[in-house]
PDB file of N, CA and C in Angstrom:
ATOM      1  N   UNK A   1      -7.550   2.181 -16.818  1.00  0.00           N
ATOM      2  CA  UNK A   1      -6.357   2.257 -15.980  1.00  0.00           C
ATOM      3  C   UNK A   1      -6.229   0.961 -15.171  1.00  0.00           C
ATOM      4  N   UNK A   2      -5.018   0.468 -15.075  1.00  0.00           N
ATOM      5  CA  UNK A   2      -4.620  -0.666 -14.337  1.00  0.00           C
ATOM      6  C   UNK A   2      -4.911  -0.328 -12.708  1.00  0.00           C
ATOM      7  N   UNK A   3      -5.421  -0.921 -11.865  1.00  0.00           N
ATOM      8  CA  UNK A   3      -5.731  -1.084 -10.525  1.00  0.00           C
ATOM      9  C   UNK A   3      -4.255  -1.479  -9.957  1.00  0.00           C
ATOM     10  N   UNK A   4      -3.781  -2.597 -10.451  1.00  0.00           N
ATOM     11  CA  UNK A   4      -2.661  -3.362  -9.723  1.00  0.00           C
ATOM     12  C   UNK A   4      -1.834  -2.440 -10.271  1.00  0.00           C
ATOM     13  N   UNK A   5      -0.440  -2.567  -9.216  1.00  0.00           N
ATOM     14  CA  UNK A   5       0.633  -2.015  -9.432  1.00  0.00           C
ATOM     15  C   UNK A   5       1.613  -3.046  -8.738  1.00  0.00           C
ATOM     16  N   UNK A   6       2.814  -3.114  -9.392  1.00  0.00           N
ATOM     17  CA  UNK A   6       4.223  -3.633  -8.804  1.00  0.00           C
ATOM     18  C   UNK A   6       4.696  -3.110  -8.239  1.00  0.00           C
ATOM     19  N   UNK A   7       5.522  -3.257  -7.955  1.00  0.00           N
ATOM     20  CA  UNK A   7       6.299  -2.768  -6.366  1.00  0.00           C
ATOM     21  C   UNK A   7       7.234  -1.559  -7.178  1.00  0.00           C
ATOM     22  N   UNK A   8       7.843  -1.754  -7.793  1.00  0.00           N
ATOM     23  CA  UNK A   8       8.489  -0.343  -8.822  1.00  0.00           C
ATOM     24  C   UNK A   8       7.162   0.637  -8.721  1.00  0.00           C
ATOM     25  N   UNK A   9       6.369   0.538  -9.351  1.00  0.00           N
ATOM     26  CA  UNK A   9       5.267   1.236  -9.294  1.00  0.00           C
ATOM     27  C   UNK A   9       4.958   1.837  -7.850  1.00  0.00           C
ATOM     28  N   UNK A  10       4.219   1.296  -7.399  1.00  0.00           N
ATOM     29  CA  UNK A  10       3.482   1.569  -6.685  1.00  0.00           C
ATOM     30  C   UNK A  10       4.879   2.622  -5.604  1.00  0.00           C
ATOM     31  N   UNK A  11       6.051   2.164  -5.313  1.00  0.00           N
ATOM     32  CA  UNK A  11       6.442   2.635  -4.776  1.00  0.00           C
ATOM     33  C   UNK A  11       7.265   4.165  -5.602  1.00  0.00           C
ATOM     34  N   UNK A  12       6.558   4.923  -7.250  1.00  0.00           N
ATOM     35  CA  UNK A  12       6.625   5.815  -7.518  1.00  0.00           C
ATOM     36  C   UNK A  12       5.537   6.198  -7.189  1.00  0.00           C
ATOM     37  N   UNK A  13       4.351   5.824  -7.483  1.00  0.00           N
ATOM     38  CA  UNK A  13       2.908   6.429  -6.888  1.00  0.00           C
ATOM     39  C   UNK A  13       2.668   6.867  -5.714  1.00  0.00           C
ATOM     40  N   UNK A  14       3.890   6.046  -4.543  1.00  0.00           N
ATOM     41  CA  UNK A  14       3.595   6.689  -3.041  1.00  0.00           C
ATOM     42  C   UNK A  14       4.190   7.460  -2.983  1.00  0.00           C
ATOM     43  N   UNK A  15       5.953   7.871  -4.144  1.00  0.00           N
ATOM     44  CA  UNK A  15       7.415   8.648  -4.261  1.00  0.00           C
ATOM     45  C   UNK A  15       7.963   8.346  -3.015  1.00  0.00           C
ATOM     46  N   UNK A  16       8.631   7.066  -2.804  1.00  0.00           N
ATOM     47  CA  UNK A  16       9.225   6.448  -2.084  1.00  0.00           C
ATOM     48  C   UNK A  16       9.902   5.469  -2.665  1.00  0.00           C
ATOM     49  N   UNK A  17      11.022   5.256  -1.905  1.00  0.00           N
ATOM     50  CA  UNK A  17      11.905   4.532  -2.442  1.00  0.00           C
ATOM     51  C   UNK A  17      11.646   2.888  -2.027  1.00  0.00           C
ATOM     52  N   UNK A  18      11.288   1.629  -3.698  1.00  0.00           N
ATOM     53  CA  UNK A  18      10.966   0.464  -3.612  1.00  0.00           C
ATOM     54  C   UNK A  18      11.894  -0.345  -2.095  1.00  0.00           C
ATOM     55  N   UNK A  19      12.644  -0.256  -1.841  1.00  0.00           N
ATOM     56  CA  UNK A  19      12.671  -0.633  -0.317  1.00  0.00           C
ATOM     57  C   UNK A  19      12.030  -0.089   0.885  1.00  0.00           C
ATOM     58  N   UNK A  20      11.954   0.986   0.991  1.00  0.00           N
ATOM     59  CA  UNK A  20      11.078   1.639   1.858  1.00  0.00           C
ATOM     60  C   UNK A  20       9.690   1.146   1.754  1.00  0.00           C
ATOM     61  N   UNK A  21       9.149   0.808   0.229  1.00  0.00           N
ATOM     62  CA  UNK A  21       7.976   0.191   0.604  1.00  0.00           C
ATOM     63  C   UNK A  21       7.718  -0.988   0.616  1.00  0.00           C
ATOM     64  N   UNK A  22       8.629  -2.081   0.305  1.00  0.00           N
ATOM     65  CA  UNK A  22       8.837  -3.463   1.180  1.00  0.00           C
ATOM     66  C   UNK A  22       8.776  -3.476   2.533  1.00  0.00           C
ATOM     67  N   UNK A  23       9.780  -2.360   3.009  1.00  0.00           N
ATOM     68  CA  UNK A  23       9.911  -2.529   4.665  1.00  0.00           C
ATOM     69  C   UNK A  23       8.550  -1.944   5.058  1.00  0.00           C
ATOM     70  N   UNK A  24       7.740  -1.008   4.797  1.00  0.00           N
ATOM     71  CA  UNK A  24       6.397  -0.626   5.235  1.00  0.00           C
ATOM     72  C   UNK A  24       5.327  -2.391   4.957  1.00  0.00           C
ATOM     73  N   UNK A  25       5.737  -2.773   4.022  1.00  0.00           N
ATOM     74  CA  UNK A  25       4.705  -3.998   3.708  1.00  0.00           C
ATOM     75  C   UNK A  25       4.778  -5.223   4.828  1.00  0.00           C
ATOM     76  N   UNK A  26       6.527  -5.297   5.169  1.00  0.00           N
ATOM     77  CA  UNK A  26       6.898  -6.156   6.209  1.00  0.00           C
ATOM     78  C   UNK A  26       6.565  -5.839   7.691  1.00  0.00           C
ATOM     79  N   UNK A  27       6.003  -4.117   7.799  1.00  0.00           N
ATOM     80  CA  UNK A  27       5.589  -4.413   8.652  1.00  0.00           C
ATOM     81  C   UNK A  27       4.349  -3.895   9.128  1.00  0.00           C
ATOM     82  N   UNK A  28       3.613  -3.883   8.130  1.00  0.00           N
ATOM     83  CA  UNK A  28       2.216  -4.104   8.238  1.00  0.00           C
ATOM     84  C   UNK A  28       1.474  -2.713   7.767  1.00  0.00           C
ATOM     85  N   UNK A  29       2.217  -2.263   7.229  1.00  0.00           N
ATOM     86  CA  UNK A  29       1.942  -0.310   7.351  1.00  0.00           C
ATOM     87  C   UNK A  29       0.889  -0.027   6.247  1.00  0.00           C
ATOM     88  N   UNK A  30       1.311  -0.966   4.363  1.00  0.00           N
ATOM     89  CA  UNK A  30       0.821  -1.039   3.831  1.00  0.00           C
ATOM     90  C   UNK A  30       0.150  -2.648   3.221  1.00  0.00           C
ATOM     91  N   UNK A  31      -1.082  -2.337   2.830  1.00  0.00           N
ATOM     92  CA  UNK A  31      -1.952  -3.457   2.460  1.00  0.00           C
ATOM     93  C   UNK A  31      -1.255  -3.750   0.959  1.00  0.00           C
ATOM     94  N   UNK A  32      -0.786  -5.334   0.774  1.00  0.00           N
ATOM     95  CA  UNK A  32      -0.050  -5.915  -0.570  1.00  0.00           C
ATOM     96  C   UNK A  32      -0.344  -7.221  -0.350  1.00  0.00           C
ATOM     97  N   UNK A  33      -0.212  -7.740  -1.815  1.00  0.00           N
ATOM     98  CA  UNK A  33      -0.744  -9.271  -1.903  1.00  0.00           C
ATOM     99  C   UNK A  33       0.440  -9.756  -2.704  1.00  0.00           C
ATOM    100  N   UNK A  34       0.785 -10.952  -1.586  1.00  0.00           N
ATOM    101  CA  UNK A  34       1.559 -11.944  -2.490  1.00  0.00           C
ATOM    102  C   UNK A  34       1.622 -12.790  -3.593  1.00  0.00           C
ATOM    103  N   UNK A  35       2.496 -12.876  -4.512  1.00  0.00           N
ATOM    104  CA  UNK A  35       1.614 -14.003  -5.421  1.00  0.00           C
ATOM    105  C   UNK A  35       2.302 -14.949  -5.125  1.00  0.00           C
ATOM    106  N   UNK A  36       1.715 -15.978  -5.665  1.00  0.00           N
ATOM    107  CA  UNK A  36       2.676 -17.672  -5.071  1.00  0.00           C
ATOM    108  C   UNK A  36       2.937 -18.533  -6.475  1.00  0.00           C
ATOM    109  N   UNK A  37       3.791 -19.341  -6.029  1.00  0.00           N
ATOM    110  CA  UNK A  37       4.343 -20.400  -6.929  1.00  0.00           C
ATOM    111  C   UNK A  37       5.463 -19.565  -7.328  1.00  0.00           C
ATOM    112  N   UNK A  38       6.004 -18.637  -6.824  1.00  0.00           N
ATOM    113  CA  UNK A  38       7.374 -17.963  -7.442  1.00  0.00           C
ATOM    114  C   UNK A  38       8.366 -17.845  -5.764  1.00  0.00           C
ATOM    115  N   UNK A  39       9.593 -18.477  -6.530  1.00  0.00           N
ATOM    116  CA  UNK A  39      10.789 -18.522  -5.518  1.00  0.00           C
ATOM    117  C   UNK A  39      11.095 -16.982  -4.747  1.00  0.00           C
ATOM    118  N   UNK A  40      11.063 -15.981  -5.736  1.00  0.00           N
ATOM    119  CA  UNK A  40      11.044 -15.053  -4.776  1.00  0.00           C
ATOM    120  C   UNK A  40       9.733 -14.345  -4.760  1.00  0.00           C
ATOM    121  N   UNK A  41       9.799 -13.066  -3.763  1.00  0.00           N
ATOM    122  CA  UNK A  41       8.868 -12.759  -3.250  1.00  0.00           C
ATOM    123  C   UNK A  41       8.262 -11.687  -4.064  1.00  0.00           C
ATOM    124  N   UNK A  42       7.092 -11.891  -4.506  1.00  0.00           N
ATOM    125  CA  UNK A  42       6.737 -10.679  -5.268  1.00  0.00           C
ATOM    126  C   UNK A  42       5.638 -10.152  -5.062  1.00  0.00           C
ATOM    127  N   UNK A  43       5.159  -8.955  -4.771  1.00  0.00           N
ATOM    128  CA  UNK A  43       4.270  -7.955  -4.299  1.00  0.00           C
ATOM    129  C   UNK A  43       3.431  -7.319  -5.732  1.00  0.00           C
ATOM    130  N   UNK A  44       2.262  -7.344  -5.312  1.00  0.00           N
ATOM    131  CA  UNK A  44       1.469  -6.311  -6.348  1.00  0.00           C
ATOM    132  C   UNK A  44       0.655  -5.700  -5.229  1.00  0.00           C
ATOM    133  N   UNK A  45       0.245  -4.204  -5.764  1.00  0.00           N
ATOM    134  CA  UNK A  45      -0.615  -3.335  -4.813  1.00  0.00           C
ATOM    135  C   UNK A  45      -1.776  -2.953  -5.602  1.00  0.00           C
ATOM    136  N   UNK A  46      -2.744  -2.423  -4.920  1.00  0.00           N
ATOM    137  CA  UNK A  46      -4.194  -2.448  -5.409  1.00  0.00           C
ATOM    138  C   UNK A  46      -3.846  -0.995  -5.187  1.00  0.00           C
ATOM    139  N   UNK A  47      -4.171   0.192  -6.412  1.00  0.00           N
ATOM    140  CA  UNK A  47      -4.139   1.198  -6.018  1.00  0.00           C
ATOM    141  C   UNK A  47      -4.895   2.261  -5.445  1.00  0.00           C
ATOM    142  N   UNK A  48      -6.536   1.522  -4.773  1.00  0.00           N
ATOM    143  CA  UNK A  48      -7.303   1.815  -4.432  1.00  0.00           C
ATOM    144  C   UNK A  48      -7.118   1.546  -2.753  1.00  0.00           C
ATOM    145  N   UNK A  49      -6.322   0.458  -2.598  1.00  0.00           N
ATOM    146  CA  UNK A  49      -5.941   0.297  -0.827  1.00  0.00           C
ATOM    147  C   UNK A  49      -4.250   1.108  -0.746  1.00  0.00           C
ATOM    148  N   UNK A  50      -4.152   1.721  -1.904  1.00  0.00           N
ATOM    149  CA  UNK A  50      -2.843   2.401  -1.446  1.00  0.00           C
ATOM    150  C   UNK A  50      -3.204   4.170  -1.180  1.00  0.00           C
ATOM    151  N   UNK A  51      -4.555   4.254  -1.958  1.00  0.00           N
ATOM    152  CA  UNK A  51      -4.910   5.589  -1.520  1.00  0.00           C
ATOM    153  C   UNK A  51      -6.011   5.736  -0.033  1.00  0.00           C
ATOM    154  N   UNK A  52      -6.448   4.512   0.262  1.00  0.00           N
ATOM    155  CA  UNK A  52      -7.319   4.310   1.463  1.00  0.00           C
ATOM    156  C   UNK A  52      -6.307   4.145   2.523  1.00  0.00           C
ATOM    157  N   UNK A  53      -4.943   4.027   2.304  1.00  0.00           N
ATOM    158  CA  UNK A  53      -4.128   4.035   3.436  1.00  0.00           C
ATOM    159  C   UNK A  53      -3.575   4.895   3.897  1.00  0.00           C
ATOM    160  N   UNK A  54      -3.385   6.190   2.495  1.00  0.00           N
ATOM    161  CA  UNK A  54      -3.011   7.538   2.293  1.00  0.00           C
ATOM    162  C   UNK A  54      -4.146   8.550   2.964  1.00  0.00           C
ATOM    163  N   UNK A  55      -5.228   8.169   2.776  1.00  0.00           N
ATOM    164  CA  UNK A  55      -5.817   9.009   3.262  1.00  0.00           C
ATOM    165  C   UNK A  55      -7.079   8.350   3.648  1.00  0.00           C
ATOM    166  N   UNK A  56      -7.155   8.249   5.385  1.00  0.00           N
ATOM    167  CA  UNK A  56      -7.897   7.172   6.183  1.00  0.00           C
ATOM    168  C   UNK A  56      -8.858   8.008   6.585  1.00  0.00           C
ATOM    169  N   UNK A  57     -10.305   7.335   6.188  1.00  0.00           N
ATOM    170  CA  UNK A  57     -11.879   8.272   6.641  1.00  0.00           C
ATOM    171  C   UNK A  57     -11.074   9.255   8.039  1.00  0.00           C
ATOM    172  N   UNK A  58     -12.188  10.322   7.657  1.00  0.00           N
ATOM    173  CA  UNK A  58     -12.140  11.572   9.011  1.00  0.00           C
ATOM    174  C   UNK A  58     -12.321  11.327  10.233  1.00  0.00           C
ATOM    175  N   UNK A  59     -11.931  10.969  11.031  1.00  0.00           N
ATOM    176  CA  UNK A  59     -12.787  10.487  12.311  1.00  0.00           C
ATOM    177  C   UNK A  59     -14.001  11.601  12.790  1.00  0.00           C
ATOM    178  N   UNK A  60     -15.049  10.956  13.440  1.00  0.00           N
ATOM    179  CA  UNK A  60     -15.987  12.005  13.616  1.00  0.00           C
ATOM    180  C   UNK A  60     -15.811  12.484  15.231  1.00  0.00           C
ATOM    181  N   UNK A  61     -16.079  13.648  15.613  1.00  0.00           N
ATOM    182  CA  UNK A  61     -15.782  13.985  16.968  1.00  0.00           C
ATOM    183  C   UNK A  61     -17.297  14.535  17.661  1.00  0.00           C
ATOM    184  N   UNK A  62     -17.294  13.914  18.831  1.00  0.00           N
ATOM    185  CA  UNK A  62     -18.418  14.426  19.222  1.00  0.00           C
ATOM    186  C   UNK A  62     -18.234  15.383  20.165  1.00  0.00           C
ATOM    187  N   UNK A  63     -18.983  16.726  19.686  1.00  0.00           N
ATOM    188  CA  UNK A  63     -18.269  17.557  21.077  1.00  0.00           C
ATOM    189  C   UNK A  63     -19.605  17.453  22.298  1.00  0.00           C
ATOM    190  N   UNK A  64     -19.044  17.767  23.457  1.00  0.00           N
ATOM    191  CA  UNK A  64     -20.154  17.870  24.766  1.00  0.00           C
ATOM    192  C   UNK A  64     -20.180  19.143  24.913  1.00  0.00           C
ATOM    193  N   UNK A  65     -21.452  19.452  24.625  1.00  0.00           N
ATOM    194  CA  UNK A  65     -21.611  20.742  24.416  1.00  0.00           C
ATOM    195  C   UNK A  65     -22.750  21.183  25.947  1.00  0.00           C
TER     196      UNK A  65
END
C-alpha cells in the first residue's frame, strides 16, 4: 500500500472536501509536505501522520487519590 497520498486522496481518506483540507494544511491543523520546483502548490500526505492526527495518544491522568 502506498503511504503518500495527494491531496484528492487524502482528502477522501479524511471524507472531506479537497479545500477544506488545504485550508486545515494552511493553517497548521494537518501535517503535509510540499514538493518544490513546481509553479503551483502541491501537497502530498503521509498516511500515517494523517491517522496520528486523527487520533492523538490518550493523555494519561493522574488522579490524587
Amino acid at each position: 500500500m502506498n503511504d503518500w497520498l495527494t491531496l484528492n486522496e487524502a482528502a477522501a481518506y479524511l471524507k472531506v472536501q479537497p479545500r477544506t483540507l488545504a485550508l486545515w494544511v494552511h493553517q497548521g491543523k494537518v501535517p503535509a509536505h510540499k514538493l518544490s520546483g513546481i509553479k503551483r502548490c502541491v501537497w502530498r500526505f503521509l498516511r500515517s501522520e494523517l491517522d496520528a492526527t486523527l487520533m492523538p495518544e490518550k493523555e494519561t491522568r493522574v488522579s490524587n487519590d
